[in-house]
PDB file of N, CA and C in Angstrom:
ATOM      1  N   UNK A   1      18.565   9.106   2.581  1.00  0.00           N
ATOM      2  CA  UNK A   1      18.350   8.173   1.493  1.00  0.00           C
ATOM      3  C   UNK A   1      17.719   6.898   2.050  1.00  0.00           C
ATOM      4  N   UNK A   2      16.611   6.312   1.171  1.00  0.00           N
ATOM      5  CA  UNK A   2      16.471   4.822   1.823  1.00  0.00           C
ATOM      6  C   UNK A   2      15.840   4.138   0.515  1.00  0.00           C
ATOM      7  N   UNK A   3      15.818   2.686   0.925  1.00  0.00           N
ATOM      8  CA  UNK A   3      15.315   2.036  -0.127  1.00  0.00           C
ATOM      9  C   UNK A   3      13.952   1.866  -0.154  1.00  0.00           C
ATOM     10  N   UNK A   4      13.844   0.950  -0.883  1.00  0.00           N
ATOM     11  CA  UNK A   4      12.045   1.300  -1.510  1.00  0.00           C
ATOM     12  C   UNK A   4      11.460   0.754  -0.205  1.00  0.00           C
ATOM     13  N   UNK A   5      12.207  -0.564   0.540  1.00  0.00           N
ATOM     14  CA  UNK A   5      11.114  -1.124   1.576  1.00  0.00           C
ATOM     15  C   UNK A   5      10.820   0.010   2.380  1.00  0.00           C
ATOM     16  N   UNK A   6      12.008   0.451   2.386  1.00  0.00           N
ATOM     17  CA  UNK A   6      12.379   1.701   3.687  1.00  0.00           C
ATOM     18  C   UNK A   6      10.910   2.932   3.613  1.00  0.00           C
ATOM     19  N   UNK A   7      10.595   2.968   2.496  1.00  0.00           N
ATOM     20  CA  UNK A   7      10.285   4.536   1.959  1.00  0.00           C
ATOM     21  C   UNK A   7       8.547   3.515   2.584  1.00  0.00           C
ATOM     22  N   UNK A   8       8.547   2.373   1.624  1.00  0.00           N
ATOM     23  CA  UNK A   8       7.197   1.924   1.956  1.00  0.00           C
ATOM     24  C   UNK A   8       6.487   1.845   3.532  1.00  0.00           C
ATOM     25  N   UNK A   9       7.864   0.931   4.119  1.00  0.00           N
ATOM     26  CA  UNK A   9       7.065   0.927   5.691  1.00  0.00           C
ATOM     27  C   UNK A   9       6.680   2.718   6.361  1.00  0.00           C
ATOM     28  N   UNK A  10       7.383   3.778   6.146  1.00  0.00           N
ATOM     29  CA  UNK A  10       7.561   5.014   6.339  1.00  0.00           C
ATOM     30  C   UNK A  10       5.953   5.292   5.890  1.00  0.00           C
ATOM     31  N   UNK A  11       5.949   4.835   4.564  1.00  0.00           N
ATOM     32  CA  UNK A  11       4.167   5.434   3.955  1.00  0.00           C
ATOM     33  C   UNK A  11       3.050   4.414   4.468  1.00  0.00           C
ATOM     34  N   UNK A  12       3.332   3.565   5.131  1.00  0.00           N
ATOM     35  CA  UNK A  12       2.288   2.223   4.932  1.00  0.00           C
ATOM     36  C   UNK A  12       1.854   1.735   3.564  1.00  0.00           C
ATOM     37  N   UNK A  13       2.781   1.755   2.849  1.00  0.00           N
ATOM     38  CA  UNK A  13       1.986   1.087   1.201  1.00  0.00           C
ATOM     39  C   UNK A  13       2.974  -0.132   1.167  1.00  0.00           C
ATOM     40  N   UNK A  14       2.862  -0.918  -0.112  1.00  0.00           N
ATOM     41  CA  UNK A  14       3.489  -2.014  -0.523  1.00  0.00           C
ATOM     42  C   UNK A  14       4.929  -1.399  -1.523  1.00  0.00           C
ATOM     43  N   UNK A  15       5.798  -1.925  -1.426  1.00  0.00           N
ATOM     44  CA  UNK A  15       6.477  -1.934  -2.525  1.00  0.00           C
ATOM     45  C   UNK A  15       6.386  -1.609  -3.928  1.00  0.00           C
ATOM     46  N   UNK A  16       5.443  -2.663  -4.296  1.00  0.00           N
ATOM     47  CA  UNK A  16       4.828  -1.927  -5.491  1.00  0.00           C
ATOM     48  C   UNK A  16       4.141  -0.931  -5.701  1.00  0.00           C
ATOM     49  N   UNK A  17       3.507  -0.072  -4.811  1.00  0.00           N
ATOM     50  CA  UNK A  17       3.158   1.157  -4.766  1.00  0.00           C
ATOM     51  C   UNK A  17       4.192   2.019  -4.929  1.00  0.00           C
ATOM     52  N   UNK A  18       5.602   1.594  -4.264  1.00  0.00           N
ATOM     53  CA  UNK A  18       6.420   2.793  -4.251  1.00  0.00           C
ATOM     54  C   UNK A  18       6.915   2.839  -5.768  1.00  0.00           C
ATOM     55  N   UNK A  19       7.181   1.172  -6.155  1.00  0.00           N
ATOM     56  CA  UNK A  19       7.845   1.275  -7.495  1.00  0.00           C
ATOM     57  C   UNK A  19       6.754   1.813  -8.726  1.00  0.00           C
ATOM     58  N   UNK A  20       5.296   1.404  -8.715  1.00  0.00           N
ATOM     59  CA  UNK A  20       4.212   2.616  -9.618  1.00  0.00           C
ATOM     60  C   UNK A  20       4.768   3.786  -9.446  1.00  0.00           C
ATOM     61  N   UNK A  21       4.809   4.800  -8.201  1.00  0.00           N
ATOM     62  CA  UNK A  21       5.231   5.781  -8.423  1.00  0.00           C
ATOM     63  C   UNK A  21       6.544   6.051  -8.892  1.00  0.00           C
ATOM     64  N   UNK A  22       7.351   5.432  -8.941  1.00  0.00           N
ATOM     65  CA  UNK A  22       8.923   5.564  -9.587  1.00  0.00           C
ATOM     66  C   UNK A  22       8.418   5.655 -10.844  1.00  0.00           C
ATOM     67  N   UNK A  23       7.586   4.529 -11.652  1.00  0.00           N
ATOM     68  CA  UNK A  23       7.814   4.526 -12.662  1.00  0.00           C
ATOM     69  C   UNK A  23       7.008   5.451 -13.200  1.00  0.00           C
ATOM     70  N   UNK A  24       5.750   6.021 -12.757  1.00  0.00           N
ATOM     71  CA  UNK A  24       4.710   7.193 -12.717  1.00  0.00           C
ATOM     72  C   UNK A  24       5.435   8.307 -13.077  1.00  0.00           C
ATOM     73  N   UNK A  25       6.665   8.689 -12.032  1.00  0.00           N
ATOM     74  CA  UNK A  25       7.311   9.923 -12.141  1.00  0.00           C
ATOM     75  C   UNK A  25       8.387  10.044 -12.777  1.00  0.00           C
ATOM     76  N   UNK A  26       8.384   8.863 -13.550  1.00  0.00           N
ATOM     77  CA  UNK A  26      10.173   8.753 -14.271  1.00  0.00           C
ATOM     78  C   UNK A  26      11.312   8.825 -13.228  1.00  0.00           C
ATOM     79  N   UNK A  27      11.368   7.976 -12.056  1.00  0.00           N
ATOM     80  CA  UNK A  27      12.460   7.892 -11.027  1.00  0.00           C
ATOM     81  C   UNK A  27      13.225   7.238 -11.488  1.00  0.00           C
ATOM     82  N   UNK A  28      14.198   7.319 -11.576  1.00  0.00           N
ATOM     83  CA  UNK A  28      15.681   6.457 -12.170  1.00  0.00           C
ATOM     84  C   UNK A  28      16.460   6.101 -11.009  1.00  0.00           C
ATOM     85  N   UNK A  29      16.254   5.093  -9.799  1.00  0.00           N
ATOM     86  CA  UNK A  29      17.104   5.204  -8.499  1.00  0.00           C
ATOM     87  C   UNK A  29      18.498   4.810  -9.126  1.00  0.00           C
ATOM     88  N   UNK A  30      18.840   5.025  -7.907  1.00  0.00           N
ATOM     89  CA  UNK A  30      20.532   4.097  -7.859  1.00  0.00           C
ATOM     90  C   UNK A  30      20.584   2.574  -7.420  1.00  0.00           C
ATOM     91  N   UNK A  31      21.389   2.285  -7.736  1.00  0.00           N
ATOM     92  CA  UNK A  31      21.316   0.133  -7.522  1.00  0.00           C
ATOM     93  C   UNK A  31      22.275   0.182  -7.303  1.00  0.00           C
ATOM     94  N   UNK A  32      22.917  -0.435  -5.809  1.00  0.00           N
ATOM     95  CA  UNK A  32      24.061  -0.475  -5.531  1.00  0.00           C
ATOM     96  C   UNK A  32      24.467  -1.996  -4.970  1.00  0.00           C
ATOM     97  N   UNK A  33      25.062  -2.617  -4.761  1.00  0.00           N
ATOM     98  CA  UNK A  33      25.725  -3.960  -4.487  1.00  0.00           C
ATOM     99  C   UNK A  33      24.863  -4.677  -5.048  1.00  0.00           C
ATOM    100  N   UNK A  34      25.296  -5.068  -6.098  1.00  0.00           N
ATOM    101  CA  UNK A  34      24.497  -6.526  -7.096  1.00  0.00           C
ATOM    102  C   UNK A  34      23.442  -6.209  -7.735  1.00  0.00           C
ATOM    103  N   UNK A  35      23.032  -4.898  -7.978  1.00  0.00           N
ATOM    104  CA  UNK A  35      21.483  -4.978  -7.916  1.00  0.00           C
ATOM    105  C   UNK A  35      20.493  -4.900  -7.212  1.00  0.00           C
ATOM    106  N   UNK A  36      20.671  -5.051  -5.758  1.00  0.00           N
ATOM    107  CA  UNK A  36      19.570  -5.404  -5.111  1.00  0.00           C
ATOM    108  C   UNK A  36      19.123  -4.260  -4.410  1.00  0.00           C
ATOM    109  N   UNK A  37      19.669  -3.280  -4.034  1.00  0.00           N
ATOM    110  CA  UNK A  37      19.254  -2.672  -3.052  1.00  0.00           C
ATOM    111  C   UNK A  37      19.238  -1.177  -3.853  1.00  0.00           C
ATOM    112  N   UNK A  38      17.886  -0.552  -4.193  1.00  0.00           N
ATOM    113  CA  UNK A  38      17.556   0.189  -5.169  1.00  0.00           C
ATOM    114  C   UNK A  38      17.317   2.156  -3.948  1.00  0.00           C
ATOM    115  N   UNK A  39      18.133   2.754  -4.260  1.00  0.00           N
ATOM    116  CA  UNK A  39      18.165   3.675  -2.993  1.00  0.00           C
ATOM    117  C   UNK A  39      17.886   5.436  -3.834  1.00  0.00           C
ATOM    118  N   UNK A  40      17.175   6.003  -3.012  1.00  0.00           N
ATOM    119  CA  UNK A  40      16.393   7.507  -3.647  1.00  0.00           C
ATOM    120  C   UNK A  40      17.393   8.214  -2.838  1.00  0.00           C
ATOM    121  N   UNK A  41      17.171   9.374  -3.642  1.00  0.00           N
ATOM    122  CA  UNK A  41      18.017  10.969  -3.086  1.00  0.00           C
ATOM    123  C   UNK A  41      16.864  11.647  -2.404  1.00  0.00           C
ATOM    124  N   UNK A  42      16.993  12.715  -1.673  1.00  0.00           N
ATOM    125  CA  UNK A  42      16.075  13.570  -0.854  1.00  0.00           C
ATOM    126  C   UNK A  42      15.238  13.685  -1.440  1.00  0.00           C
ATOM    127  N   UNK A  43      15.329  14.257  -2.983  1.00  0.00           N
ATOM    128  CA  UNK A  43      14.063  15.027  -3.722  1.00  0.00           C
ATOM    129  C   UNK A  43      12.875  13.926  -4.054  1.00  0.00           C
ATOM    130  N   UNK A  44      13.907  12.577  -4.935  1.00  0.00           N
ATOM    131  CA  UNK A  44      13.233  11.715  -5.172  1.00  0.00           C
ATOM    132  C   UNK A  44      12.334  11.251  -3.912  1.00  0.00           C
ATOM    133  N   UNK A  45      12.558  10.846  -2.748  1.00  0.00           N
ATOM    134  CA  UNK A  45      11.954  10.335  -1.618  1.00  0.00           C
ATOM    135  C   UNK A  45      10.871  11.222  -1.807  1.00  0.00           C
ATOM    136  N   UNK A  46      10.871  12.878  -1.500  1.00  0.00           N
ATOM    137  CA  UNK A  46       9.964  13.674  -0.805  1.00  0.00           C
ATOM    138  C   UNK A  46       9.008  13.702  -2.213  1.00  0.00           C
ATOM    139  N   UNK A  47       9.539  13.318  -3.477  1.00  0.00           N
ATOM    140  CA  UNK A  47       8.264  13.565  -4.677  1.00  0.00           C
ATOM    141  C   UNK A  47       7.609  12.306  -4.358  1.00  0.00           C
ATOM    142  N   UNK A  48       8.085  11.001  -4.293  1.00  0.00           N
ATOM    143  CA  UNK A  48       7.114   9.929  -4.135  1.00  0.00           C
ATOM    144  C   UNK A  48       6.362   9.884  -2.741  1.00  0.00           C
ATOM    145  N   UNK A  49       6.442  11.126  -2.077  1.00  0.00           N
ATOM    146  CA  UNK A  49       6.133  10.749  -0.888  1.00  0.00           C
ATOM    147  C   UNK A  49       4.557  11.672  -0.723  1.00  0.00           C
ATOM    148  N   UNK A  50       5.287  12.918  -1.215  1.00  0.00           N
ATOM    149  CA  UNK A  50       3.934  13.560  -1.925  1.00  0.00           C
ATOM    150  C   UNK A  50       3.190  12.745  -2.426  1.00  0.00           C
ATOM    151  N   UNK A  51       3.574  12.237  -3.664  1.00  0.00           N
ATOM    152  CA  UNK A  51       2.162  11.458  -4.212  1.00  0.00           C
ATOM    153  C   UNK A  51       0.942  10.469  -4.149  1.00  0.00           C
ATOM    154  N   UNK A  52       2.115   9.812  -3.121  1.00  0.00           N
ATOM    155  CA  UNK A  52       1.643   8.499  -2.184  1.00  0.00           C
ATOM    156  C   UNK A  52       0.331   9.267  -1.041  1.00  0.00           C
ATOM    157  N   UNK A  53       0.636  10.258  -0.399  1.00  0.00           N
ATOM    158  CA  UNK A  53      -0.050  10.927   0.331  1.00  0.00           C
ATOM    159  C   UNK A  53      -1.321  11.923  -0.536  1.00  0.00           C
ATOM    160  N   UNK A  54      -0.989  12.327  -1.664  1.00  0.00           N
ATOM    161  CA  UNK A  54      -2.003  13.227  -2.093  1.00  0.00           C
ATOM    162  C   UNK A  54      -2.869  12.299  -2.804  1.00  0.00           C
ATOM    163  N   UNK A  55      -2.272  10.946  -3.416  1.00  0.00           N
ATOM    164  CA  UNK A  55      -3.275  10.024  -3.888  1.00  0.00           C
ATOM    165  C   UNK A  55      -4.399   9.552  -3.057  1.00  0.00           C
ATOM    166  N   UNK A  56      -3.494   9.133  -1.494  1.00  0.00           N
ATOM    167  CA  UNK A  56      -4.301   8.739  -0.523  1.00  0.00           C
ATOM    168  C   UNK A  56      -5.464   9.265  -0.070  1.00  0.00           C
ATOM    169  N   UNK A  57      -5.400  10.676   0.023  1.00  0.00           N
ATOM    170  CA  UNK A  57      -6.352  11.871   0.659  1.00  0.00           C
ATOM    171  C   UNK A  57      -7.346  11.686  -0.540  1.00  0.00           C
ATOM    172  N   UNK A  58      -6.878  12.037  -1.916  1.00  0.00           N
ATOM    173  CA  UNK A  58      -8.078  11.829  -2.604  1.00  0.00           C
ATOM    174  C   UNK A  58      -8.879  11.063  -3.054  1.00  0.00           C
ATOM    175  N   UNK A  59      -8.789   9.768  -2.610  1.00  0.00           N
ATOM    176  CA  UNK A  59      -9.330   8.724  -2.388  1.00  0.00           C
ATOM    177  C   UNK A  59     -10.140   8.756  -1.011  1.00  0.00           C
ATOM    178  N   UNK A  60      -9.454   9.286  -0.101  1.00  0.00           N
ATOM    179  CA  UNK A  60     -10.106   9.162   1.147  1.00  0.00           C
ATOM    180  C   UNK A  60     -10.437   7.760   1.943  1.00  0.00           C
ATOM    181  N   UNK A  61      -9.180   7.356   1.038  1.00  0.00           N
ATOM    182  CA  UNK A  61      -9.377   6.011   1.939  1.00  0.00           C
ATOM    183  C   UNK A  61      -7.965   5.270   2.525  1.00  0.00           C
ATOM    184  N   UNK A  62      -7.501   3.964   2.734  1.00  0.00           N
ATOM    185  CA  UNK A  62      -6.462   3.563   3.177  1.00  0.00           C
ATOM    186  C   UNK A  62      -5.974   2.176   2.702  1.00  0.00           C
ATOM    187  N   UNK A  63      -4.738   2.343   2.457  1.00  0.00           N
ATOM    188  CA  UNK A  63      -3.842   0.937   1.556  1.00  0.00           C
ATOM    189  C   UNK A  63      -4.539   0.164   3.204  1.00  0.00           C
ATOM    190  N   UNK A  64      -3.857  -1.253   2.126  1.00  0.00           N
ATOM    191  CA  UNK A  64      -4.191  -2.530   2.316  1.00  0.00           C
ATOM    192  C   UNK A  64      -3.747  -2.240   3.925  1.00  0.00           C
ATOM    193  N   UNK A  65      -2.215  -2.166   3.810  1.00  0.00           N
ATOM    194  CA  UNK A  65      -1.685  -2.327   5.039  1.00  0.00           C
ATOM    195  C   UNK A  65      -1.570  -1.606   6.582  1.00  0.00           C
ATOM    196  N   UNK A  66      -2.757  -0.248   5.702  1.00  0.00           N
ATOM    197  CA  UNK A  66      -2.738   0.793   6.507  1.00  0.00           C
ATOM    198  C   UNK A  66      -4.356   0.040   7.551  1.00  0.00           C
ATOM    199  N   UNK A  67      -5.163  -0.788   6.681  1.00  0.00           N
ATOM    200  CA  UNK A  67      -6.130  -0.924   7.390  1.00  0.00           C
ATOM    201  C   UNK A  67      -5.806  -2.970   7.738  1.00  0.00           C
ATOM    202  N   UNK A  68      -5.219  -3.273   7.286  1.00  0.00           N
ATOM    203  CA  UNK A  68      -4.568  -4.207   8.163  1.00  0.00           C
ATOM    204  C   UNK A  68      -4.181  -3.823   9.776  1.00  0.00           C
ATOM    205  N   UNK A  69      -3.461  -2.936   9.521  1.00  0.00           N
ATOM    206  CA  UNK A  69      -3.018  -2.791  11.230  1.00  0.00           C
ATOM    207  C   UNK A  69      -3.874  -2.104  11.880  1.00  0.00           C
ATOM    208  N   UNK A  70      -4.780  -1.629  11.472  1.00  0.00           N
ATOM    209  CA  UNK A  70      -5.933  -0.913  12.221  1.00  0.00           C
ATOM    210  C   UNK A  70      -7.006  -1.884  12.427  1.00  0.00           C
ATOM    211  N   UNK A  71      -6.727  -3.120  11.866  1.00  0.00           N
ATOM    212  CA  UNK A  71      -7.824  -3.928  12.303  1.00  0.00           C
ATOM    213  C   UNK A  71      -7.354  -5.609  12.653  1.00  0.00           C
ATOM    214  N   UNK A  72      -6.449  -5.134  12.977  1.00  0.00           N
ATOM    215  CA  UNK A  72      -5.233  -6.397  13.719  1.00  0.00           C
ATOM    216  C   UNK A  72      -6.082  -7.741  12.996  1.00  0.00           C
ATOM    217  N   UNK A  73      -5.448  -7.397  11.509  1.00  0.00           N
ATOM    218  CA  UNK A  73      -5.349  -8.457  10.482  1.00  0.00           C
ATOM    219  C   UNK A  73      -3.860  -8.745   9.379  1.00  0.00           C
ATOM    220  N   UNK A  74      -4.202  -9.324   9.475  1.00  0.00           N
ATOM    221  CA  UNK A  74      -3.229  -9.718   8.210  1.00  0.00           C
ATOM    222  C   UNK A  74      -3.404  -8.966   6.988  1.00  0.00           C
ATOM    223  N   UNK A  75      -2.723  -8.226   6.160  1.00  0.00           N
ATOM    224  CA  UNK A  75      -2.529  -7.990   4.740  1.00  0.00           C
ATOM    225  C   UNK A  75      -3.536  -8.789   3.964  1.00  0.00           C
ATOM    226  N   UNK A  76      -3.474 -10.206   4.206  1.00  0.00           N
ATOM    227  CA  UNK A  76      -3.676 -11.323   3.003  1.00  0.00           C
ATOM    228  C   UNK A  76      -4.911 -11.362   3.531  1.00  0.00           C
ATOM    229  N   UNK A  77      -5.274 -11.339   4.507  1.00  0.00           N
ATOM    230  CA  UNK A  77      -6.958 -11.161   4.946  1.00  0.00           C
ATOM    231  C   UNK A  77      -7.681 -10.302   4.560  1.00  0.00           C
ATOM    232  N   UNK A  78      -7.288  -8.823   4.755  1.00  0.00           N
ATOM    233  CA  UNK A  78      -7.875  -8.090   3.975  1.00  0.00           C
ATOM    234  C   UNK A  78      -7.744  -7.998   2.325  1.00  0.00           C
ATOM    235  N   UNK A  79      -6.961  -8.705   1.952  1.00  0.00           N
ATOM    236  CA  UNK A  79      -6.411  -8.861   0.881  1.00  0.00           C
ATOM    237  C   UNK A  79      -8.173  -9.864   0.033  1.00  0.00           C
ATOM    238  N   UNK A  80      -7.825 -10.976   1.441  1.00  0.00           N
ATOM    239  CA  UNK A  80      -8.728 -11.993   0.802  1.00  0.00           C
ATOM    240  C   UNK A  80     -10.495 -11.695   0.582  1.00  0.00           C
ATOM    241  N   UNK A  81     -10.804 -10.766   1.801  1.00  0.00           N
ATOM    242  CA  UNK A  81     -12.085 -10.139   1.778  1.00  0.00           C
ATOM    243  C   UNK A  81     -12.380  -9.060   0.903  1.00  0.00           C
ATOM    244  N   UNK A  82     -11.154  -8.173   0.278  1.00  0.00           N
ATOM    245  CA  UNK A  82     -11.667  -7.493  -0.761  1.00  0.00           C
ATOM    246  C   UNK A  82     -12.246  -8.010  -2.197  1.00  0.00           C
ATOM    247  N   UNK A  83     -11.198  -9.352  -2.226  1.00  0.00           N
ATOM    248  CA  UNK A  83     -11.167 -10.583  -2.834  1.00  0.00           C
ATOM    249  C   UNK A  83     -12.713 -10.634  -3.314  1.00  0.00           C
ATOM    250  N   UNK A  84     -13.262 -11.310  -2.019  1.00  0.00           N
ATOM    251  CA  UNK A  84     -14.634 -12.396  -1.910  1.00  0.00           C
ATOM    252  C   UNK A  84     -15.446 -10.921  -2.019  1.00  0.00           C
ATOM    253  N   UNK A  85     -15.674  -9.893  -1.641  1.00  0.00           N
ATOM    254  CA  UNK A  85     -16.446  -8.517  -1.939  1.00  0.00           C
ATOM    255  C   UNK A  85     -16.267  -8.103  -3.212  1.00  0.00           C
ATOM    256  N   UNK A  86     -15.560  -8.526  -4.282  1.00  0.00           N
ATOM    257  CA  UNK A  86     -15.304  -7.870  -5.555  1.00  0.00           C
ATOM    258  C   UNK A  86     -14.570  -6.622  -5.701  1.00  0.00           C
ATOM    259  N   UNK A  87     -14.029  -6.609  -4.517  1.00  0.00           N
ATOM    260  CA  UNK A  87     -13.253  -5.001  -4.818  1.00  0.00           C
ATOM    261  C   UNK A  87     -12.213  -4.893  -5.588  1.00  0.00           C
ATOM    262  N   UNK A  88     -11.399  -6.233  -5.989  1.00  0.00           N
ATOM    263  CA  UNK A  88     -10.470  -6.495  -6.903  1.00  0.00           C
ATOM    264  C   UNK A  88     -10.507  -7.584  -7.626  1.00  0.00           C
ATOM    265  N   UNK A  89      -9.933  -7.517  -8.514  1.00  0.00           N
ATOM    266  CA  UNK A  89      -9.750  -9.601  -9.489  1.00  0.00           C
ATOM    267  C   UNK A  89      -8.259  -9.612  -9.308  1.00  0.00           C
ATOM    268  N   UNK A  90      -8.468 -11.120  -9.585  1.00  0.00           N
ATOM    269  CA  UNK A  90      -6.913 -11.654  -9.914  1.00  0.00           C
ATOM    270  C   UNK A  90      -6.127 -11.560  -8.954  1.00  0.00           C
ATOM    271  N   UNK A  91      -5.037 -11.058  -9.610  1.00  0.00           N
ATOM    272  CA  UNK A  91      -3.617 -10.576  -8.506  1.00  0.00           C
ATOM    273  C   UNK A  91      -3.344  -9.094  -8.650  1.00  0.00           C
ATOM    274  N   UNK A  92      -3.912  -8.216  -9.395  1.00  0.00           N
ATOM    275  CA  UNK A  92      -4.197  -6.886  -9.721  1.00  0.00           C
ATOM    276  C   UNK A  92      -4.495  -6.846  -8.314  1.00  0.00           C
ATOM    277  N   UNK A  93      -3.620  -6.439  -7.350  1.00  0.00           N
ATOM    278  CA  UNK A  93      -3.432  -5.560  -5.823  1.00  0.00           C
ATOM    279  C   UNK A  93      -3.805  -4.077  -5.776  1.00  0.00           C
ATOM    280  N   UNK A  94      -5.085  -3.777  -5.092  1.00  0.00           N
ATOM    281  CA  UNK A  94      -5.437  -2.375  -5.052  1.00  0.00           C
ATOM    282  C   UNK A  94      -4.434  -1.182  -4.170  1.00  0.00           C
ATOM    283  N   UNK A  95      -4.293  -0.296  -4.697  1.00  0.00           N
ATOM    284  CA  UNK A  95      -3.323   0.554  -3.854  1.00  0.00           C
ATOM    285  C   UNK A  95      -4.063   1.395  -2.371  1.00  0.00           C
ATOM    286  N   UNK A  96      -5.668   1.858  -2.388  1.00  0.00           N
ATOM    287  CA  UNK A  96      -6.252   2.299  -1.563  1.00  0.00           C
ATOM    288  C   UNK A  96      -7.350   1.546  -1.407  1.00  0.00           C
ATOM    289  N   UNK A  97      -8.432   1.443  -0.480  1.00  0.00           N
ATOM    290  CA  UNK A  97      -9.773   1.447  -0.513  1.00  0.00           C
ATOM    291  C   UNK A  97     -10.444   2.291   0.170  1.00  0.00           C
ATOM    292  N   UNK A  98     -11.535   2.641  -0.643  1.00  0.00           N
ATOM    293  CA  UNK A  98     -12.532   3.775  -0.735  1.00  0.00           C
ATOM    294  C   UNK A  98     -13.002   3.555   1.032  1.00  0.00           C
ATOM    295  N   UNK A  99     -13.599   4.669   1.154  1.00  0.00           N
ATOM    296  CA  UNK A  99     -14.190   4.862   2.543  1.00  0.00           C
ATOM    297  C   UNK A  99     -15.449   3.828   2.509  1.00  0.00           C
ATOM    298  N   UNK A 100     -16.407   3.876   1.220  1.00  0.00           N
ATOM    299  CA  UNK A 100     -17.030   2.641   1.675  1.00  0.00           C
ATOM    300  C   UNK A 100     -17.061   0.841   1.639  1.00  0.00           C
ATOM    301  N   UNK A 101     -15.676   0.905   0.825  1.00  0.00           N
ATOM    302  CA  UNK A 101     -15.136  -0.348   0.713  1.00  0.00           C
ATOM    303  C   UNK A 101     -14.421  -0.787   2.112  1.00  0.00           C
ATOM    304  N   UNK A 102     -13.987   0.034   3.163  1.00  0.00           N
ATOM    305  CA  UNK A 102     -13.255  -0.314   4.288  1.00  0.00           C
ATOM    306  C   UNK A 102     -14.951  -0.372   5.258  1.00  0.00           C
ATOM    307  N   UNK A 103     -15.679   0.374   5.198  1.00  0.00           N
ATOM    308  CA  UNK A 103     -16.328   0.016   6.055  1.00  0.00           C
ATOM    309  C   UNK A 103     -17.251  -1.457   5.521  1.00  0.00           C
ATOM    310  N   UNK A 104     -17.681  -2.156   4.421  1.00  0.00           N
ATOM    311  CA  UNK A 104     -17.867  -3.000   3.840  1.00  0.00           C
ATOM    312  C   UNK A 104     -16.577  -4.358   4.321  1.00  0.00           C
ATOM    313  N   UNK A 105     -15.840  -3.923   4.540  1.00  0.00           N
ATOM    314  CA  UNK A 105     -14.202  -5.455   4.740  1.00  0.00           C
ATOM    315  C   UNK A 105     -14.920  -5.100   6.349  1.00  0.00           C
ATOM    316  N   UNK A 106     -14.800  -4.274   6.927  1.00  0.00           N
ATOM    317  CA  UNK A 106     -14.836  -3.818   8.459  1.00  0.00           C
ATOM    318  C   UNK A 106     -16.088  -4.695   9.142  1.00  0.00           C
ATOM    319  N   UNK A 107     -17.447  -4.630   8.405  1.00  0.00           N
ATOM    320  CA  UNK A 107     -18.187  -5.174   8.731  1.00  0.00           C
ATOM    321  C   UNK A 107     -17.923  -7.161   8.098  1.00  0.00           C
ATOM    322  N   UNK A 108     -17.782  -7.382   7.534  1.00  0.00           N
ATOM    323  CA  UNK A 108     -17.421  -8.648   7.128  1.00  0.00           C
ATOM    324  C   UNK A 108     -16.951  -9.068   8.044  1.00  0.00           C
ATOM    325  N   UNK A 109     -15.504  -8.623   8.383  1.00  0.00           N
ATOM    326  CA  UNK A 109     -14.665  -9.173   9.677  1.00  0.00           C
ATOM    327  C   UNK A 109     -15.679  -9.224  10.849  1.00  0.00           C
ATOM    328  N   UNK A 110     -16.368  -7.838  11.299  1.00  0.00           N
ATOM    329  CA  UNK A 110     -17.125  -8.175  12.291  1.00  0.00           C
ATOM    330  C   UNK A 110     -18.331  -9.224  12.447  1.00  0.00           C
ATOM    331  N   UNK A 111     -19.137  -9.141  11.114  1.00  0.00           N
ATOM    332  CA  UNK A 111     -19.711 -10.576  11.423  1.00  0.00           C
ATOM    333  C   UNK A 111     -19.337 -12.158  11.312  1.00  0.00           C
ATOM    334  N   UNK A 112     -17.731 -12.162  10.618  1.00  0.00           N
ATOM    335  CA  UNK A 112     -17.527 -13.362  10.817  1.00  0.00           C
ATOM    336  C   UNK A 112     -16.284 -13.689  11.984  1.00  0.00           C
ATOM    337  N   UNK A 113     -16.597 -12.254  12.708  1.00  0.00           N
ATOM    338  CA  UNK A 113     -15.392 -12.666  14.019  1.00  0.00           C
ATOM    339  C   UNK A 113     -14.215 -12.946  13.753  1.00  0.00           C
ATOM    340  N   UNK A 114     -13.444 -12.242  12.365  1.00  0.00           N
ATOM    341  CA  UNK A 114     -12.277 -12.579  12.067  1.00  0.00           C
ATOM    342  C   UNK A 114     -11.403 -11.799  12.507  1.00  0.00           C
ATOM    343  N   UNK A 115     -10.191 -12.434  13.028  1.00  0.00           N
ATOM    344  CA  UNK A 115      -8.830 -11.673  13.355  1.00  0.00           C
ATOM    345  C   UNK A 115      -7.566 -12.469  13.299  1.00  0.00           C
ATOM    346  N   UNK A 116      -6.787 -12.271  13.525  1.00  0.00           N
ATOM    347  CA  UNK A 116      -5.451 -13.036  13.109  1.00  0.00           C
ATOM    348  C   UNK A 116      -4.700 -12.810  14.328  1.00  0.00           C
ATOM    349  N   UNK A 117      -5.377 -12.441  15.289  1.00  0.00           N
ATOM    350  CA  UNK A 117      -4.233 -12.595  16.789  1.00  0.00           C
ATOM    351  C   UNK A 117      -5.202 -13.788  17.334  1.00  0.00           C
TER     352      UNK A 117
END
């Protein structure tokens, strides 16, 4: 059993990715001490885990955080360059980016020498 952060760091997605798919698949977790800590059974884990993964593949591309650490940046950096590229508005957080949207952030960073170490 684990909770949603748990399930997320496990997939590389955000939180709110895991909770779309809860609410995608009609997941009803358990909430145990106060509320706060929202925890899946085996099946539940392995269905959101499927989906998270079969969404990914068919996209063919990679969450925020998956190409954050592959390009020893920050979240909010790539966050901010999908930003300034139009790949998203607002605060509407994308769940993947396309194979040519990562190589598009990829080159950005490289010509403006950005990194966060």
């Amino acid at each position: 059993m684990k909770t949603i952060t748990e399930l997320a760091k496990k997939l590389g997605v955000s939180n709110t990715a895991i909770r779309y798919w809860m609410k995608r698949l009609e997941i009803d977790p358990v909430t145990i001490g106060a509320g706060h800590t929202v925890i899946f059974d085996n099946d539940q884990e392995s269905l959101i885990e499927k989906r998270v993964i079969t969404f990914q593949r068919a996209k063919g591309g990679k969450t925020s955080s998956q190409l954050a650490k592959e390009l020893c940046v920050s979240r909010q950096t790539v966050w901010n360059i999908a930003l300034k590229l139009g790949f998203v508005r607002g605060s509407h957080q994308k769940n993947v980016f396309s194979k040519d949207e990562i190589a598009r952030i990829e080159e950005t960073l490289n010509v403006n020498g950005k990194t966060d170490n």
